[in-house]
Protein backbone atom coordinates (compact mmCIF):
# COMPACT_ATOMS: atom_id res chain seq x y z
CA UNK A 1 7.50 13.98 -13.66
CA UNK A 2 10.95 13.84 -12.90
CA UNK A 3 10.82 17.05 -11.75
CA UNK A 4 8.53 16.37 -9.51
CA UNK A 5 10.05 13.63 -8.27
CA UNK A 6 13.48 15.56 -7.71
CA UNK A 7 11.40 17.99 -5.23
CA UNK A 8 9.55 15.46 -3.82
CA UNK A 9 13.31 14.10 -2.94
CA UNK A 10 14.07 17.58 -1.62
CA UNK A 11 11.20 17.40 0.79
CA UNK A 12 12.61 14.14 2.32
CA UNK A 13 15.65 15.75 3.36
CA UNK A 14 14.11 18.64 4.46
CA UNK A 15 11.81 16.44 6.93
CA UNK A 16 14.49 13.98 7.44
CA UNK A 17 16.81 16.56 8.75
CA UNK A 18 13.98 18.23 10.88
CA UNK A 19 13.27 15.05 12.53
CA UNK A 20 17.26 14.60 13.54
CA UNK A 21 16.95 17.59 15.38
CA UNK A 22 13.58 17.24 17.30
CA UNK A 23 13.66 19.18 20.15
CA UNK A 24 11.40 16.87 21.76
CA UNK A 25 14.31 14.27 21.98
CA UNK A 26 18.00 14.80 22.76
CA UNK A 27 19.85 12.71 20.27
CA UNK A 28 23.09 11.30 20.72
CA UNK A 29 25.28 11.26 17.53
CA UNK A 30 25.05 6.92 17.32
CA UNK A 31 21.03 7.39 17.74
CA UNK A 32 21.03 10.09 15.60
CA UNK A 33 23.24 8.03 12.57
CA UNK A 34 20.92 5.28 13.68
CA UNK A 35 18.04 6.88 12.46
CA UNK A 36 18.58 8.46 9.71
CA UNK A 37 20.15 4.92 8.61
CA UNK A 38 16.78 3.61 9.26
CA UNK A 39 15.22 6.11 7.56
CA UNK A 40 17.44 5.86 4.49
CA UNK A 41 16.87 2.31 4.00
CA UNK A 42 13.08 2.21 4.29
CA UNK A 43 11.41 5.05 3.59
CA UNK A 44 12.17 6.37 0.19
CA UNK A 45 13.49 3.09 -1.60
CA UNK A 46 10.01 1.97 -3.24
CA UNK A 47 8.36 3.73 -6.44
CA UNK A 48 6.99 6.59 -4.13
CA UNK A 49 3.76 6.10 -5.92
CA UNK A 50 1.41 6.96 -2.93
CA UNK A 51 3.85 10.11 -1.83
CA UNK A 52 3.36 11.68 -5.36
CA UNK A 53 -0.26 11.21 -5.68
CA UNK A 54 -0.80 13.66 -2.93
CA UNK A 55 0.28 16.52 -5.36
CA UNK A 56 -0.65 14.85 -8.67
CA UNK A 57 -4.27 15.26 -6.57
CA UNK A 58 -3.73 18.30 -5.96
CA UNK A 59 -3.16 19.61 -9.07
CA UNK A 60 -5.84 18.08 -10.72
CA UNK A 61 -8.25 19.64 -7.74
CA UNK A 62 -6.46 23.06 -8.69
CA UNK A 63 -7.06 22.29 -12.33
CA UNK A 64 -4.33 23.76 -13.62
CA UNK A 65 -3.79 26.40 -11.39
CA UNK A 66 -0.03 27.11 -10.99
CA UNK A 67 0.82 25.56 -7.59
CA UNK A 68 3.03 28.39 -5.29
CA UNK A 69 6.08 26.79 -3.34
CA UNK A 70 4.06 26.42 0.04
CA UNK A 71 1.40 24.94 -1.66
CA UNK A 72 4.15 22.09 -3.63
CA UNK A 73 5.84 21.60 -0.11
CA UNK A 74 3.01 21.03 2.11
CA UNK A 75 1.37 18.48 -0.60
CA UNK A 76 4.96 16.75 -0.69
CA UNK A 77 5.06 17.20 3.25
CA UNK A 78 1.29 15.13 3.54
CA UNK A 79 2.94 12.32 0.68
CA UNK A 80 5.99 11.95 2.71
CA UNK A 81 4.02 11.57 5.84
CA UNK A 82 2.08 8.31 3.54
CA UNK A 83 5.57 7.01 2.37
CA UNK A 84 6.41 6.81 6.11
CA UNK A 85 3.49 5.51 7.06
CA UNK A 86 3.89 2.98 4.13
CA UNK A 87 7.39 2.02 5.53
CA UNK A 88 6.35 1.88 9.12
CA UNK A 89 3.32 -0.65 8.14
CA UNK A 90 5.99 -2.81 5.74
CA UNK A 91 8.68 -2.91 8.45
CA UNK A 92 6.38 -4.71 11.09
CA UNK A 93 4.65 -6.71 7.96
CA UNK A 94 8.06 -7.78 6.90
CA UNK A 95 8.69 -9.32 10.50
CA UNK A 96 5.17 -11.14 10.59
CA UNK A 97 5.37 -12.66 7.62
CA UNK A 98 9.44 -13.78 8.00
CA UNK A 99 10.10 -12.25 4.71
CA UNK A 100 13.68 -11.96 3.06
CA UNK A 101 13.28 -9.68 0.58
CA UNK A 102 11.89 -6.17 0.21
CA UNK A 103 12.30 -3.43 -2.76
CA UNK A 104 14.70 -6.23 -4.46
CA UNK A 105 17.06 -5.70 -1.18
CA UNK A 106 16.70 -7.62 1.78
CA UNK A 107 14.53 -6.67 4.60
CA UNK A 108 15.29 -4.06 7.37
CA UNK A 109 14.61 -6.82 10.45
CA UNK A 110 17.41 -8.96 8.65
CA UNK A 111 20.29 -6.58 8.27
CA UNK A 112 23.43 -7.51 10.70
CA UNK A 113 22.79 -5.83 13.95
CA UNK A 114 19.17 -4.77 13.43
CA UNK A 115 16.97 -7.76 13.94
CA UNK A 116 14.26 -7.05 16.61
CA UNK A 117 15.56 -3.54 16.66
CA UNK A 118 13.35 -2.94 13.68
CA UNK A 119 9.81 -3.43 15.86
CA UNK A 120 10.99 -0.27 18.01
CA UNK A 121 11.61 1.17 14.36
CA UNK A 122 8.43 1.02 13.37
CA UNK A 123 6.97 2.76 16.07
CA UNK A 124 9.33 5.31 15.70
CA UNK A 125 8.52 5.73 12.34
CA UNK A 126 4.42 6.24 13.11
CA UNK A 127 5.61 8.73 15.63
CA UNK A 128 7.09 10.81 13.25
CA UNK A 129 4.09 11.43 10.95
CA UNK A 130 2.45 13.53 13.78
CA UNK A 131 5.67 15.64 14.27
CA UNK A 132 5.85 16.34 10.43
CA UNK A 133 2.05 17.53 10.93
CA UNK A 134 2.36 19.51 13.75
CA UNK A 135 5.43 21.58 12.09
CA UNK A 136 3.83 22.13 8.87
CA UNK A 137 0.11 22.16 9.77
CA UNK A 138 -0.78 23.18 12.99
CA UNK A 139 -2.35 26.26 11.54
CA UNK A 140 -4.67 25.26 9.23
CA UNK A 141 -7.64 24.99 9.27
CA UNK A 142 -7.87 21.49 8.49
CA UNK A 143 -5.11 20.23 10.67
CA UNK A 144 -7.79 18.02 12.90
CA UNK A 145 -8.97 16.71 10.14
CA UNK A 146 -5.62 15.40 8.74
CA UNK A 147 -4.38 14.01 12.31
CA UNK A 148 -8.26 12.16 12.07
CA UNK A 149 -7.53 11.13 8.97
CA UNK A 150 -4.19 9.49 9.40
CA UNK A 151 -5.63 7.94 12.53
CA UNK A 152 -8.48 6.28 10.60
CA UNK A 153 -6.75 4.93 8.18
CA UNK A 154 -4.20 3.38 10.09
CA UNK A 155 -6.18 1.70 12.65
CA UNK A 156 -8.16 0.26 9.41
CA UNK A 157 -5.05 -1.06 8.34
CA UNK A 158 -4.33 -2.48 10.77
CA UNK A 159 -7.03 -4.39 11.57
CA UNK A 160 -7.06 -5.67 7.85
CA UNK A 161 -3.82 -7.24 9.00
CA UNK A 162 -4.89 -8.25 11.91
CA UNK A 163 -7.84 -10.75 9.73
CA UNK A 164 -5.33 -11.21 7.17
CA UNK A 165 -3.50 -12.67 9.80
CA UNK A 166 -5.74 -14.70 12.18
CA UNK A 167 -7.08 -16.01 8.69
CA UNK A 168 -3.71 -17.73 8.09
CA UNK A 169 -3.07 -18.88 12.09
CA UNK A 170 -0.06 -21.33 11.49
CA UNK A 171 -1.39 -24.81 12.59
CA UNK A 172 -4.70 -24.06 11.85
CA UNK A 173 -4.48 -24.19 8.10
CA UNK A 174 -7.59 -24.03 6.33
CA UNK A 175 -8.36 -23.69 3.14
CA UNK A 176 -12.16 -23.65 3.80
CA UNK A 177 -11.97 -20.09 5.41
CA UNK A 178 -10.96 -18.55 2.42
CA UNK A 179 -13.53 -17.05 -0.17
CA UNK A 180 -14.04 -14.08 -1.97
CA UNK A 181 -15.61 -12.10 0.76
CA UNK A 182 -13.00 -12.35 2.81
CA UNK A 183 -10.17 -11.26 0.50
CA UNK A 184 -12.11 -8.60 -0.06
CA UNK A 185 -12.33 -7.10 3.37
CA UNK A 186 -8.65 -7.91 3.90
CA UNK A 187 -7.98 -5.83 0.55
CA UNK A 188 -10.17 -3.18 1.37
CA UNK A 189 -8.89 -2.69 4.70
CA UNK A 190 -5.22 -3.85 4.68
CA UNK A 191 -4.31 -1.89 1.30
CA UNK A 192 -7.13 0.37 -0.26
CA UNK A 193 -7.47 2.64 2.67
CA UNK A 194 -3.85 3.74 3.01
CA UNK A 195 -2.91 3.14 -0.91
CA UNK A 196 -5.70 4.90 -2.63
CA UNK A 197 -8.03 6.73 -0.51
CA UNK A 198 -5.49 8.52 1.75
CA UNK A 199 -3.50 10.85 -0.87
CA UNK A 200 -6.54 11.97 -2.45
CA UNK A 201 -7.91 12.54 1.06
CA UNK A 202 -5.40 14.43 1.85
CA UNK A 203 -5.40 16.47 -1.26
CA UNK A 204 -9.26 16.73 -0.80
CA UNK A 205 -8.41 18.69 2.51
CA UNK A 206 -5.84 20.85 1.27
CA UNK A 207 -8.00 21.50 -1.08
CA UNK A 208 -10.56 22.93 1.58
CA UNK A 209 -13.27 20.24 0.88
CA UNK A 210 -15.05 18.31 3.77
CA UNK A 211 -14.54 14.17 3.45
CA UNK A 212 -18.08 13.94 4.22
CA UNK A 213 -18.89 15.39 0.69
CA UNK A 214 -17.01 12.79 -0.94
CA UNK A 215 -18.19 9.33 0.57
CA UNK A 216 -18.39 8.16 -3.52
CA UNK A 217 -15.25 9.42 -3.80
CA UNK A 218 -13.56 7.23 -1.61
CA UNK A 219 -16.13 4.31 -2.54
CA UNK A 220 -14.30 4.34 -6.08
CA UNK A 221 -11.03 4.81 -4.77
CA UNK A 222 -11.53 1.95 -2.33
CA UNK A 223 -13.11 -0.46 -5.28
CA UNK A 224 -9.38 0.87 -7.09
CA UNK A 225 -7.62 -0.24 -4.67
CA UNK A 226 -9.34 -3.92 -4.52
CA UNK A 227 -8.83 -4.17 -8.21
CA UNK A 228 -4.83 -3.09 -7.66
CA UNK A 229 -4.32 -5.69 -4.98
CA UNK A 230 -5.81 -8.67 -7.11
CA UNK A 231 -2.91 -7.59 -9.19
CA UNK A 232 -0.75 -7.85 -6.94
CA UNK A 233 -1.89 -11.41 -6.02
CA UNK A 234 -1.36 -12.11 -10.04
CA UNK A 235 2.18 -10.82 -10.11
CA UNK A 236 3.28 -12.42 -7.17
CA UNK A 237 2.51 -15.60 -9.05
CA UNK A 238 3.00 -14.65 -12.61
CA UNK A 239 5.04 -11.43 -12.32
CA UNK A 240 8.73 -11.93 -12.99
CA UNK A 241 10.92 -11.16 -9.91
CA UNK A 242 13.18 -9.19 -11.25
CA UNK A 243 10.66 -7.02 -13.00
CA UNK A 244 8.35 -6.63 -9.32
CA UNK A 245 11.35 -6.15 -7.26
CA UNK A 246 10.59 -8.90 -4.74
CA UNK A 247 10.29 -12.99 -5.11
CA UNK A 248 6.40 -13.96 -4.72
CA UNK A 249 5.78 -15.81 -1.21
CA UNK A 250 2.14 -16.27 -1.22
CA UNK A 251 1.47 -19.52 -1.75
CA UNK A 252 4.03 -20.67 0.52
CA UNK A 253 2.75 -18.66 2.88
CA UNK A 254 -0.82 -19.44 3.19
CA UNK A 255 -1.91 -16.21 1.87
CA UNK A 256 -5.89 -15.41 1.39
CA UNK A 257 -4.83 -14.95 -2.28
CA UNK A 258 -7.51 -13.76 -4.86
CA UNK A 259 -5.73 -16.49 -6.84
CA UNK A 260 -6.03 -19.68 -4.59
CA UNK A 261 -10.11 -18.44 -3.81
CA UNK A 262 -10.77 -18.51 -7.87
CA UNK A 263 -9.51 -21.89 -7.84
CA UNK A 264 -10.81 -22.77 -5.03
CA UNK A 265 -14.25 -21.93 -6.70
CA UNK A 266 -13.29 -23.66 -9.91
CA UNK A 267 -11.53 -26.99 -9.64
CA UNK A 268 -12.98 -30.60 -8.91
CA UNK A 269 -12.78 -32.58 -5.93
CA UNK A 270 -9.60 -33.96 -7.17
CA UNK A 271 -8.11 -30.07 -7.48
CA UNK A 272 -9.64 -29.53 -4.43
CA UNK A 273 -7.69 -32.08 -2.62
CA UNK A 274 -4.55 -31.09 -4.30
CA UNK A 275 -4.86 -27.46 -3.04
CA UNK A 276 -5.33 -28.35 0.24
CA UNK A 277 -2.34 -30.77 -0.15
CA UNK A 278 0.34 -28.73 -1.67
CA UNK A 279 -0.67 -24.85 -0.63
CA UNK A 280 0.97 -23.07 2.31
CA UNK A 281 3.92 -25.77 2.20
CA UNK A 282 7.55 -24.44 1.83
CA UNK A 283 8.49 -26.86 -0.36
CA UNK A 284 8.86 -25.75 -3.64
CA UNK A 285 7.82 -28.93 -5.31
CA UNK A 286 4.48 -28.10 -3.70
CA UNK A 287 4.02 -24.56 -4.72
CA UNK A 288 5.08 -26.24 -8.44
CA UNK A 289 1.85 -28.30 -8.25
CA UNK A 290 0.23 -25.30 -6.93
CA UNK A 291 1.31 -23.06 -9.81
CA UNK A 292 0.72 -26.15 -12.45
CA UNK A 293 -3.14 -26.26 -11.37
CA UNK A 294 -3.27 -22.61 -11.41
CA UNK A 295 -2.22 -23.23 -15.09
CA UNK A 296 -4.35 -25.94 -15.70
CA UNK A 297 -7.37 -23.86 -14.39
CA UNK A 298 -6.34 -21.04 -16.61
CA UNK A 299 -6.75 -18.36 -13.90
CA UNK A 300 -4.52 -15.95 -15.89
CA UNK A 301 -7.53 -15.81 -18.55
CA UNK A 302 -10.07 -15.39 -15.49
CA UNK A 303 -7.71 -12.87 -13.98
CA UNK A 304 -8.01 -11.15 -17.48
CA UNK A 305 -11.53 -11.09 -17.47
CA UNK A 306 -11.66 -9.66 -14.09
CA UNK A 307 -9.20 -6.75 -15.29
CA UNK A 308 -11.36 -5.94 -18.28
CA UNK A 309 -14.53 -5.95 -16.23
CA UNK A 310 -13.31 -3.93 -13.26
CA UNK A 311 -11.51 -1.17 -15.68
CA UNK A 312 -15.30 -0.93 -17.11
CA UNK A 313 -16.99 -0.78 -14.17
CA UNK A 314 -14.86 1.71 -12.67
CA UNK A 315 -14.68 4.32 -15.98
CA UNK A 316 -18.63 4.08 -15.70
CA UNK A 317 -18.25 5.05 -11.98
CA UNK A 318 -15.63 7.75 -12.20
CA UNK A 319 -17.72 9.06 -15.50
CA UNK A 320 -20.74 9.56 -13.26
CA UNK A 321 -19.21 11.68 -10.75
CA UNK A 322 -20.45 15.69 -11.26
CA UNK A 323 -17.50 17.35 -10.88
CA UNK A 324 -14.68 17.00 -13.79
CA UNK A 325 -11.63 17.72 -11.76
CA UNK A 326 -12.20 14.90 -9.29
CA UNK A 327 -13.21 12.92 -12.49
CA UNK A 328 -9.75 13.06 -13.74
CA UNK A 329 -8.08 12.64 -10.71
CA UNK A 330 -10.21 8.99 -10.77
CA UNK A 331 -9.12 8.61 -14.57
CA UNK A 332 -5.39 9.43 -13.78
CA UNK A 333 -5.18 7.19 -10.25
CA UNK A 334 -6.84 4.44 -12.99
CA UNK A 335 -4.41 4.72 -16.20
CA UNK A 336 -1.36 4.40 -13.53
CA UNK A 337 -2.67 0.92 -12.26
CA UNK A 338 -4.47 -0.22 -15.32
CA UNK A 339 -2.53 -3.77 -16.95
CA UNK A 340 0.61 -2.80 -15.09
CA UNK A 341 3.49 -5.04 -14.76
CA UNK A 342 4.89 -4.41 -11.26
């Protein structure tokens, strides 16, 4: 694994130092050190875990075929072009929500000099993912495909922002919007599309497989990646900080949390009128009493029994599917998520 990671690496700098010397743009050496600054600082700092999944993938698609260079460089080439994707959607995100902290450092938008800076950023950073594409792909076969692909999945995201955000409109906070249904969608659209679905998708087309054949494919993935974001709502409550990398903000800030919609479904009217009281305050004597009745309600047991029954539900999906490479590339996307702690 390490290994693979240290090429993976490789295959950043390679891209990296193709995208300092576009020809499309003439650079000037402060925009140029500007850039690859900005790069530096937010696009390989997390746990890459979306970046390698795009060969792990496509490995487990080859089963156990021994990969040739090309074959390893394009697959890192398609994760990279996720991790910058990844950075470019937690960039803006990181503005939106007035976050501090990100990767246990603090946020791009809030380094000296950078500020608003970081919105033009962003953009540059989604422009780059078709000119990694267009180097390394424009001759495939499947090339349309992946420039469709990116494009879906980003204007899904999105727009799973978008009702993540309109559902937490400052001034207009209500508690009665929230229920499961709606976390869902957020989940499945803000998070499961570009997190779990899009490296196997991309490994599906390297592969030489049409997406259309694989609608249950990405049906699993997508319930994953629903599953792996209720997590995240857990540990951003119950997850140490210094474990997760980053200090948990949802309550403070409003968030559609799978945690505050369980309680919402199981306290009295008494609880009731405490949640509405004390969540989406940033006072942290009210995200105490929020965290207390979260305690009280014992939604770490009921978060518990949601892990268990999801991890069954999805083995008996993934053990359906006819094909036993794709069935391990389920199983293995599964054991990395399954009861993790950050």
């Amino acid at each position: 694994m390490t290994d693979l990671k240290s090429k993976f690496l490789e295959v950043y700098s390679v891209l990296k130092s193709e995208l300092l010397n576009d020809p499309a743009f003439e650079f000037t050496d402060d925009s140029r050190q500007w850039v690859e600054r900005m790069l530096d600082y937010t696009v390989p700092g997390g746990k890459l875990n979306r970046g390698l999944s795009v060969i792990d993938s496509y490995k487990l698609l080859k089963e156990g075929k021994e990969l040739t260079d090309d074959e390893v460089f394009l697959a890192c080439a398609l994760g990279w072009c996720i991790e910058w994707l990844q950075a470019y959607f937690l960039i803006l995100d990181d503005i939106m929500d007035n976050s501090q902290t990100r990767r246990g450092q603090p946020c791009w938008y809030k380094l000296p000099k950078v500020g608003m800076i970081a919105v033009n950023d962003g953009i540059i950073l989604r422009n780059h993912i078709p000119r990694i594409l267009k180097k390394h792909f424009k001759g495939k076969h499947y090339y349309v495909d992946l420039l469709d692909l990116f494009n879906e999945v980003e204007f899904q995201t999105a727009s799973g922002q978008m009702i993540d955000l309109i559902t937490t409109l400052v001034g207009e906070k209500d508690l009665s919007k929230y229920s499961l249904p709606i976390h869902r969608r957020i989940v499945q659209y803000k998070t499961a599309y570009y997190s779990f679905y899009l490296p196997v998708a991309c490994a599906l087309l390297m592969s030489g497989e049409n997406l259309d054949n694989h609608i249950d494919v990405k049906d699993v993935l997508i319930e994953m990646g629903t599953y792996f974001q209720v997590q995240d709502d857990y540990l951003d409550c119950f997850g140490a900080p210094e474990v997760i990398g980053k200090i948990g903000t949802d309550i403070q800030d409003f968030k559609c949390s799978w945690l505050v919609v369980k309680a919402l479904e199981l306290c009295n009217d008494e609880q009731k009128k405490l949640l509405y009281e004390n969540y989406g305050k940033e006072d942290p004597s009210c995200e105490a009493k929020v965290k207390e009745l979260y305690k009280v309600l014992n939604i770490q047991g009921v978060f518990e029994e949601y892990e268990s029954k999801s991890y069954e539900k999805l083995i008996n999906s993934i053990g359906a599917h006819p094909n036993k490479a794709v069935q391990a590339l389920l199983k293995s996307f599964l054991a990395k998520i399954y009861k993790r702690q950050k």
